[in-house]
Structure formats: C-alpha cells, structure tokens
C-alpha atoms as a PDB file:
ATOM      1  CA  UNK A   1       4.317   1.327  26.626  1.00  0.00           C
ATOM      2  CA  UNK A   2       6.444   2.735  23.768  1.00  0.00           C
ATOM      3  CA  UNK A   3       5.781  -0.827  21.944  1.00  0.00           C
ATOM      4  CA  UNK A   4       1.837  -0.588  22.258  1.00  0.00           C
ATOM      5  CA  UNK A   5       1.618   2.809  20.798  1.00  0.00           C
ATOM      6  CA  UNK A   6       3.655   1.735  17.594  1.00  0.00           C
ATOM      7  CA  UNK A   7       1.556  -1.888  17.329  1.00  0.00           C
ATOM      8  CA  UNK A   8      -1.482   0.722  17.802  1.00  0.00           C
ATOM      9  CA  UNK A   9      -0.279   3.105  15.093  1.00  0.00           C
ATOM     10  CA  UNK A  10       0.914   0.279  12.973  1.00  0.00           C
ATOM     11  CA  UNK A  11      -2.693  -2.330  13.612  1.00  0.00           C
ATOM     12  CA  UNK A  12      -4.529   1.071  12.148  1.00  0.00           C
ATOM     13  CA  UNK A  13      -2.333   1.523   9.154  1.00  0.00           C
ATOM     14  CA  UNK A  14      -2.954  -2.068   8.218  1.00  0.00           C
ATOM     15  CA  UNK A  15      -6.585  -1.900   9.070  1.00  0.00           C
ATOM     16  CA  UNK A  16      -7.349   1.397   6.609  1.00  0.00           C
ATOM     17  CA  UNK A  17      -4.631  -0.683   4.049  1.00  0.00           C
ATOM     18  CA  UNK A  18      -6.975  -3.780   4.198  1.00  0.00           C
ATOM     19  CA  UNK A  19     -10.381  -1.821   4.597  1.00  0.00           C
ATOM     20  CA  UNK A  20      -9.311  -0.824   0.897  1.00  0.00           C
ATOM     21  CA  UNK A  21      -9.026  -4.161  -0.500  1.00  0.00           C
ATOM     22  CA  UNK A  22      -9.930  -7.634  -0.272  1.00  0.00           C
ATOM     23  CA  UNK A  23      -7.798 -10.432  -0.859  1.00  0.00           C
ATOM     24  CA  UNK A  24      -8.936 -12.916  -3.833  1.00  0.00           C
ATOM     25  CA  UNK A  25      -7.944 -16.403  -3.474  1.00  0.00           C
ATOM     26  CA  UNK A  26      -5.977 -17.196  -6.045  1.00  0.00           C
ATOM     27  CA  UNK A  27      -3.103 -20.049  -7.228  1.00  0.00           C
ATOM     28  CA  UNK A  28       0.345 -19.847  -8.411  1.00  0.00           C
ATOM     29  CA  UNK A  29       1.811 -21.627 -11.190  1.00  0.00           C
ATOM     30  CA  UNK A  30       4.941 -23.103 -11.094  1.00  0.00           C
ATOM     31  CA  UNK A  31       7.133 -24.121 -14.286  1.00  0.00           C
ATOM     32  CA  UNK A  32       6.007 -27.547 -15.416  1.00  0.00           C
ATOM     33  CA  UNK A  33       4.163 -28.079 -12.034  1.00  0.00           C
ATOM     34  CA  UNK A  34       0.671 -26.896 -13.419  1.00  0.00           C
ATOM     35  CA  UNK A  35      -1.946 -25.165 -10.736  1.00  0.00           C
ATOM     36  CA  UNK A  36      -0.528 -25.655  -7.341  1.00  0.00           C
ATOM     37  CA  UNK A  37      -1.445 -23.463  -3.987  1.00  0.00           C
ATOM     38  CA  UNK A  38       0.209 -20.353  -2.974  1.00  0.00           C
ATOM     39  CA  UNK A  39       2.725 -21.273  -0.278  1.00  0.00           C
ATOM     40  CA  UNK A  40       2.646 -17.289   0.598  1.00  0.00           C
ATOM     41  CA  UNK A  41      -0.496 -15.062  -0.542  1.00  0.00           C
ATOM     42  CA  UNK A  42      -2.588 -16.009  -2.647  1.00  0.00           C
ATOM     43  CA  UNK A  43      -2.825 -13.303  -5.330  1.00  0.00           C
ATOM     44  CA  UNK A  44      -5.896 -11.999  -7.618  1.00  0.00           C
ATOM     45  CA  UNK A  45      -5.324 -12.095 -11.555  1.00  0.00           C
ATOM     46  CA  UNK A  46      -3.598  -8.973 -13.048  1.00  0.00           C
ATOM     47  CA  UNK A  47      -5.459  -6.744 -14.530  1.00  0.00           C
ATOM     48  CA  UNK A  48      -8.884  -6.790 -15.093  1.00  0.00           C
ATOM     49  CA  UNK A  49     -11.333  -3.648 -16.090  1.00  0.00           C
ATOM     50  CA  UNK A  50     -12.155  -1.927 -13.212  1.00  0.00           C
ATOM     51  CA  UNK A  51     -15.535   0.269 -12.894  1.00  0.00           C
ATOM     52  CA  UNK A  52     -15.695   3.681 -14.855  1.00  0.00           C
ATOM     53  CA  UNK A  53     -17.394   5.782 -11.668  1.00  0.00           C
ATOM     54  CA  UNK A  54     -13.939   6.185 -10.050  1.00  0.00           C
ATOM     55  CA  UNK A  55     -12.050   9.207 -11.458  1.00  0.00           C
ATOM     56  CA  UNK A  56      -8.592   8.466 -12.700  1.00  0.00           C
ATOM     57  CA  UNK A  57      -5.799  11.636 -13.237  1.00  0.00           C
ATOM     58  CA  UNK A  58      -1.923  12.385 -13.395  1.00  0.00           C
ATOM     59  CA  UNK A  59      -0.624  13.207  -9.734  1.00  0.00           C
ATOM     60  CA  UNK A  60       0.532  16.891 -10.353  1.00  0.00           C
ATOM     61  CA  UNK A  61       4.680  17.332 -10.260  1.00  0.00           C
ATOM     62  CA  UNK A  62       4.320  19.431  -7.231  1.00  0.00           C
ATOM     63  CA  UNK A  63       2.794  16.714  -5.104  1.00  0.00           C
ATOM     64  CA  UNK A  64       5.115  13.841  -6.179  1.00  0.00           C
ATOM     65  CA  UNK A  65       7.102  12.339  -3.057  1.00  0.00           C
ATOM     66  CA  UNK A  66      10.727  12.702  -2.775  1.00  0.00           C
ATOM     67  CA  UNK A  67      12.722   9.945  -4.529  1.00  0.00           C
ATOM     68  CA  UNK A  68      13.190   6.960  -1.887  1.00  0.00           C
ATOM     69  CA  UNK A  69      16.287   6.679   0.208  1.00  0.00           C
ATOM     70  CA  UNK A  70      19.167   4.125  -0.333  1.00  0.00           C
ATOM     71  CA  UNK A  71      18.088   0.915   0.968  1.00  0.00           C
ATOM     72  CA  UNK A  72      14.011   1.551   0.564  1.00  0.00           C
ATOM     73  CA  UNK A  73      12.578  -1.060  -1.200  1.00  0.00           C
ATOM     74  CA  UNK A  74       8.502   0.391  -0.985  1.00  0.00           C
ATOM     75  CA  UNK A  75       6.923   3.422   1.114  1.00  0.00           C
ATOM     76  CA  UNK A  76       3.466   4.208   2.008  1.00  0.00           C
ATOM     77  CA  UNK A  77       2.679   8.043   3.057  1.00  0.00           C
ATOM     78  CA  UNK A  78      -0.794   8.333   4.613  1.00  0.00           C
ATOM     79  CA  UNK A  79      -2.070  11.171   5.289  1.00  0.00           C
ATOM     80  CA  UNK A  80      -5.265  12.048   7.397  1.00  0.00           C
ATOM     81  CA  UNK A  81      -7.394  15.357   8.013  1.00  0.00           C
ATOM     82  CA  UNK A  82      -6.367  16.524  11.606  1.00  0.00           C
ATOM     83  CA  UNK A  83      -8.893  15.529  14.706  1.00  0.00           C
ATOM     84  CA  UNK A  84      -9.704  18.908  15.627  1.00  0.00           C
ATOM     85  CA  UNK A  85      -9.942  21.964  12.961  1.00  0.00           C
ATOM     86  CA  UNK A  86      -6.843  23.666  14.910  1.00  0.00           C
ATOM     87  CA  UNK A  87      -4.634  20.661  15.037  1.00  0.00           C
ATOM     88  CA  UNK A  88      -2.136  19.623  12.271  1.00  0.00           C
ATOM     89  CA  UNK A  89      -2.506  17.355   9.436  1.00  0.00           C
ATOM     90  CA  UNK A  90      -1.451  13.645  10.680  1.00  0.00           C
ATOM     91  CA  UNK A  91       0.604  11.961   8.702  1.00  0.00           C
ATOM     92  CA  UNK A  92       2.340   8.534   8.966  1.00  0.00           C
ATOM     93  CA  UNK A  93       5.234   6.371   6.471  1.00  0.00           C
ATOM     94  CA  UNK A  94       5.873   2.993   6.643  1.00  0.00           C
ATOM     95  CA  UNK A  95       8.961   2.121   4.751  1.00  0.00           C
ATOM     96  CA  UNK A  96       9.864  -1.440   3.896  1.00  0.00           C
ATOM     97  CA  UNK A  97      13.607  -2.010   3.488  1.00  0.00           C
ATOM     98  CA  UNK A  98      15.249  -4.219   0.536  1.00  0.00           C
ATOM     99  CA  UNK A  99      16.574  -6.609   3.320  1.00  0.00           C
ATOM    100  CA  UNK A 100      12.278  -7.004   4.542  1.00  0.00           C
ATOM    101  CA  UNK A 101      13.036  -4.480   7.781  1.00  0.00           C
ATOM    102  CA  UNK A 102       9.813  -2.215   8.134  1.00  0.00           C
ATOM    103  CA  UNK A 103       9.908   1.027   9.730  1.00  0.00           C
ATOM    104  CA  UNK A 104       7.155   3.821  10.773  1.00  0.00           C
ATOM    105  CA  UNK A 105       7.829   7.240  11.096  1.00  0.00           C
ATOM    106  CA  UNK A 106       5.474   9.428  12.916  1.00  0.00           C
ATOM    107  CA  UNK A 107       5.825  13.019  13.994  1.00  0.00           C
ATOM    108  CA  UNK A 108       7.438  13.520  17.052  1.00  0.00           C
ATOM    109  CA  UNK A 109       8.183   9.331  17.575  1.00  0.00           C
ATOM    110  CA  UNK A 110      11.145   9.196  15.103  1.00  0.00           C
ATOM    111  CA  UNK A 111      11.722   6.380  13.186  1.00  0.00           C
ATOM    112  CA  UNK A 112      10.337   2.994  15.450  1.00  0.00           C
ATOM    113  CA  UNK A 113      10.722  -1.015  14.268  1.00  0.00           C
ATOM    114  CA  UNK A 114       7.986  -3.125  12.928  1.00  0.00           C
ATOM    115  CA  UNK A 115       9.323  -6.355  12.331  1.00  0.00           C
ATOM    116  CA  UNK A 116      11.758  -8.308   9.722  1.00  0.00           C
ATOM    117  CA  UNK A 117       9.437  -9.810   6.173  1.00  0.00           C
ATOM    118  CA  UNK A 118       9.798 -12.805   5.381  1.00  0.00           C
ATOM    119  CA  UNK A 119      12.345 -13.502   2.795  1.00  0.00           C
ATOM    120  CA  UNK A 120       9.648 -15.527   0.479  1.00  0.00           C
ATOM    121  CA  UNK A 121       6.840 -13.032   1.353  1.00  0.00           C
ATOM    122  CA  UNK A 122       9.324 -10.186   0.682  1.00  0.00           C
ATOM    123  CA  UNK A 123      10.289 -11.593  -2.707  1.00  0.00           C
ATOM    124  CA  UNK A 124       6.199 -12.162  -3.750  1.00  0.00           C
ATOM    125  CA  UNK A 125       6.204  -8.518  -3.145  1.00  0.00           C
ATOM    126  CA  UNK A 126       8.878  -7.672  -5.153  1.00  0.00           C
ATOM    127  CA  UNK A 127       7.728  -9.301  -8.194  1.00  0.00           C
ATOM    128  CA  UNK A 128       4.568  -7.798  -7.899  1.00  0.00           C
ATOM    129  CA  UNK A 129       6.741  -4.459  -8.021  1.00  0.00           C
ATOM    130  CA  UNK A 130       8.415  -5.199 -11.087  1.00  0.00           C
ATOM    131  CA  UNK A 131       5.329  -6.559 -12.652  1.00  0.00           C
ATOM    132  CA  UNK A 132       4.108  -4.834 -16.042  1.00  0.00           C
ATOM    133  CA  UNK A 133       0.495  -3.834 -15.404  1.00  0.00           C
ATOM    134  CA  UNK A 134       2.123  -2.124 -11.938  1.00  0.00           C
ATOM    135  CA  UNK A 135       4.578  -0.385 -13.995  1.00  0.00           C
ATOM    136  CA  UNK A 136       2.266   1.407 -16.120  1.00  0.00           C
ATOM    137  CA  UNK A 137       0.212   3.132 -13.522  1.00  0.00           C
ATOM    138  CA  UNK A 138       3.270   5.257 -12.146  1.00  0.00           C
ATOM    139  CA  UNK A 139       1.740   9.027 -11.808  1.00  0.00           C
ATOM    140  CA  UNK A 140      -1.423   8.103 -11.635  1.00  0.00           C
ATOM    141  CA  UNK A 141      -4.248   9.395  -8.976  1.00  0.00           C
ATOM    142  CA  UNK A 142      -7.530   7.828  -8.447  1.00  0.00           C
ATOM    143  CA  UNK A 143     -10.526   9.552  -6.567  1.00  0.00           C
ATOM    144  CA  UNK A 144     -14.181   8.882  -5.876  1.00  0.00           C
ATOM    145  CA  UNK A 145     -15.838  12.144  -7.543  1.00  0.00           C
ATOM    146  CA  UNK A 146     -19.020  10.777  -5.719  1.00  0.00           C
ATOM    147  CA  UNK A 147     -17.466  11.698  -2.587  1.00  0.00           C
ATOM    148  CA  UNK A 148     -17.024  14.850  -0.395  1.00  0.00           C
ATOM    149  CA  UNK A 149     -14.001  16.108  -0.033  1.00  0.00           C
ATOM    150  CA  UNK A 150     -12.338  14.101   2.815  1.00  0.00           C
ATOM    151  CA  UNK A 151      -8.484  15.369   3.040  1.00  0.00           C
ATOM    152  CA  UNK A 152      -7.357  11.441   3.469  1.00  0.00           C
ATOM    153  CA  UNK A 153      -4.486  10.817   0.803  1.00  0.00           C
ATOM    154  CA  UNK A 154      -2.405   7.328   0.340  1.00  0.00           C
ATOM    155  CA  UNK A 155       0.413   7.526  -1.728  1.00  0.00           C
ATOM    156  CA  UNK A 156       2.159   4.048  -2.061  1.00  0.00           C
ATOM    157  CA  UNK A 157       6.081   4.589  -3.747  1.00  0.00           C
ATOM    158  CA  UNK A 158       8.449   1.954  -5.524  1.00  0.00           C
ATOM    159  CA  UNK A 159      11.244   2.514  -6.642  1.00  0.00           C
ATOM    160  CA  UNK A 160       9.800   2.770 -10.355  1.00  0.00           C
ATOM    161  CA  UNK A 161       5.936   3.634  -9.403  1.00  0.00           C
ATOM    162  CA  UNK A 162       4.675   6.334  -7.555  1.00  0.00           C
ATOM    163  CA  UNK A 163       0.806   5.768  -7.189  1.00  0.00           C
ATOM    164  CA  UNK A 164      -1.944   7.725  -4.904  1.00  0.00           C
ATOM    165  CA  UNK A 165      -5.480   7.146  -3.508  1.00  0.00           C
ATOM    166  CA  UNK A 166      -7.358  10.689  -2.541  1.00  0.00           C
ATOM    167  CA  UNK A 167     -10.021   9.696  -0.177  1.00  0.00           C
ATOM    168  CA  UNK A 168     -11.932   6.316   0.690  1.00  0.00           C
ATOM    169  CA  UNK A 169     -13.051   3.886  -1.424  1.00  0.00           C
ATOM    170  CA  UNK A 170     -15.973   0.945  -0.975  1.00  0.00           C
ATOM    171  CA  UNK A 171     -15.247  -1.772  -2.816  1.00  0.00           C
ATOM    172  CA  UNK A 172     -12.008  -0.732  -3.723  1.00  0.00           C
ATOM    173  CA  UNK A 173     -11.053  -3.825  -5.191  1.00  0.00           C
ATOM    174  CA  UNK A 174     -13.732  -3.292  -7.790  1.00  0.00           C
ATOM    175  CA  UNK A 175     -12.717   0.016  -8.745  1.00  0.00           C
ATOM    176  CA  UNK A 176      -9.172  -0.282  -8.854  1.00  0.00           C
ATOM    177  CA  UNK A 177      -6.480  -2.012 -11.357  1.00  0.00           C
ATOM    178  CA  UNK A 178      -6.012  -5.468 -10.384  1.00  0.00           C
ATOM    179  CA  UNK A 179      -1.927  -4.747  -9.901  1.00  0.00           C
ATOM    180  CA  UNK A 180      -2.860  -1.448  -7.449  1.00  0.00           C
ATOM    181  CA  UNK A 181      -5.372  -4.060  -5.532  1.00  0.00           C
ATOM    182  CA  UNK A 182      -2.429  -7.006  -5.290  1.00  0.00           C
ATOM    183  CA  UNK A 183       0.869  -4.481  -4.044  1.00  0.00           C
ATOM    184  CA  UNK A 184      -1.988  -3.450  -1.473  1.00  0.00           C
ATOM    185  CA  UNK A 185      -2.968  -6.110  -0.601  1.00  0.00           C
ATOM    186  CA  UNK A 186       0.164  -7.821   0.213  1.00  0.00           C
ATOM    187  CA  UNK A 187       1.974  -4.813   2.209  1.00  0.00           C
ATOM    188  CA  UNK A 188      -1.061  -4.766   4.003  1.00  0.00           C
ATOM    189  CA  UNK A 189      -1.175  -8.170   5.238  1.00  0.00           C
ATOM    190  CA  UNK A 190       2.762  -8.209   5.707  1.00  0.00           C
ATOM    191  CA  UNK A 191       2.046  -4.971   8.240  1.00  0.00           C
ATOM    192  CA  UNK A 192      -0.952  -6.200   9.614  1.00  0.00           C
ATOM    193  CA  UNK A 193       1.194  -9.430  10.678  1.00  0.00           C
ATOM    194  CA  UNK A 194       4.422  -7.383  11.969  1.00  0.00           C
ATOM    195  CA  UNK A 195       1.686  -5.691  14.246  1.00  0.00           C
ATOM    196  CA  UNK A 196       0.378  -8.759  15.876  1.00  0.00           C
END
C-alpha cells in the first residue's frame, strides 16, 4: 500500500515535470565519431531564443532554498495551492543523490525510495548541470504574466543553479532557455521511469 502511494505521488511529479516540456530528438557527437544516436536521451540544442511573452526576474533572497545537503546532487521543490481554501499548502522534494539514489519527501511520509539512476543516465545529467548556458540562469524566475495567479511554484536546485517556474506554462519548451528545457527534461524522464 505504502509503495502505491509513493509511485502515485512520484507518477504525478513526473507527469506535471513532463507536461512542462517536450523532449526534442536530438544526436550526440562523439570525438572523431561524427553524428551518432544518443545511447541515453536524446537532448535538444542549447540555447536557442525563447519567446518574449514569458516574464523573466531575479528570485528574491528571501525565497532562495536552503543550500543542498551533503551528498545531493539536484532537488526539485514543488509546491501546489492547497485542495480546499482551509487546508495547507502541499508541497513535495525529490532529491537525486550523487551516487543516482532518488528520494521524495512529503509531509507527514518522511523521506521514501524511488529507485537507483542509471550510472550513464546519471552522468548525461550531470553534464547538463555543469553546462554553461545552465550556469548562467542561476537566480532567475520565469512567469506567465498572461496568467492568473495560480500559487503553483517549481524550483529545480544544483549545486551551482538555483532556478524557479511560478505557475504553468503551455508550450513551455518554447518559452523557456533551451538548458532549463534539457535538465527538465531529463529528471523528468529519469522519475517518470523510477515510478513505473
């Protein structure tokens, strides 16, 4: 029972994760090997202009996340407007570990296991951590000003990049920087699969 409600909680994580983007098919070159397939996800070119109609801003100080713990290789806080008006704010973290462990932490659940990432899958990831164009969008906040005020937040944390999403986006691979799209993409999929 325990495991279906964290491969529930978990499947709708990944879900709203991959509602915001679409993968791009894409190939990977290797050193002297030319164009050759991805052997782990494919991955869209970085970074290409996104559209102007999506408003773009410096998270403010006192909303930053706490540094990540020892061992915490990427974190994703989402929060969510409560069900009922009297009801708290939900809120759920999935942290991925250096070693490719994922955890969730919900409110009154503790901390419950996902699943182990694959070592190649987890190093894809980590490049696209350490990538340049990823690098240079730590602090920043992106928002449809089109949109009423929904009280969904995603903030996605590296240990160099702190990034957030304030509401819900269509198209979101359209709107956002290519490097955003690709480290969302890819810890989406890689909880999507842990859920299955």
């Amino acid at each position: 029972m325990r495991r279906r409600q964290l491969a529930t909680a978990v499947s709708g994580m990944a879900i709203a994760l991959l509602g915001f983007t679409t993968m791009v098919p894409a190939q990977a070159q290797e050193e002297g090997g030319g164009d050759r397939p991805s052997q782990t996800i494919p991955l869209p070119e970085l970074d290409r202009p996104f559209q102007p109609d999506i408003a773009t801003e410096a998270i403010p100080d006192e909303e930053l996340p706490p540094p990540l713990e020892n061992g915490v290789l990427f974190r994703m806080i989402e929060r969510r407007p409560p069900l009922r008006e009297q009801l708290p704010e939900q809120q759920t973290e999935v942290h991925l570990m250096e070693d490719g462990r994922m955890f969730v932490f919900q409110p009154n659940r503790g901390r419950l296991p996902v699943g182990q990432v694959e070592p190649a899958v987890l190093e894809q990831f980590k490049q696209l951590l350490r990538s340049p164009e990823f690098l240079l969008h730590d602090g920043t906040r992106w928002s449809n000003p089109n949109q009423e005020e929904t009280g969904y937040v995603m903030t996605l944390s590296s240990a160099s990049v702190t990034v957030q999403l304030k509401g819900q986006f269509p198209l979101a691979e359209a709107l956002l920087p290519d490097s955003v799209v690709a480290v969302m993409n890819t810890f989406g999929y890689m909880l999507a699969y842990l859920a299955t």
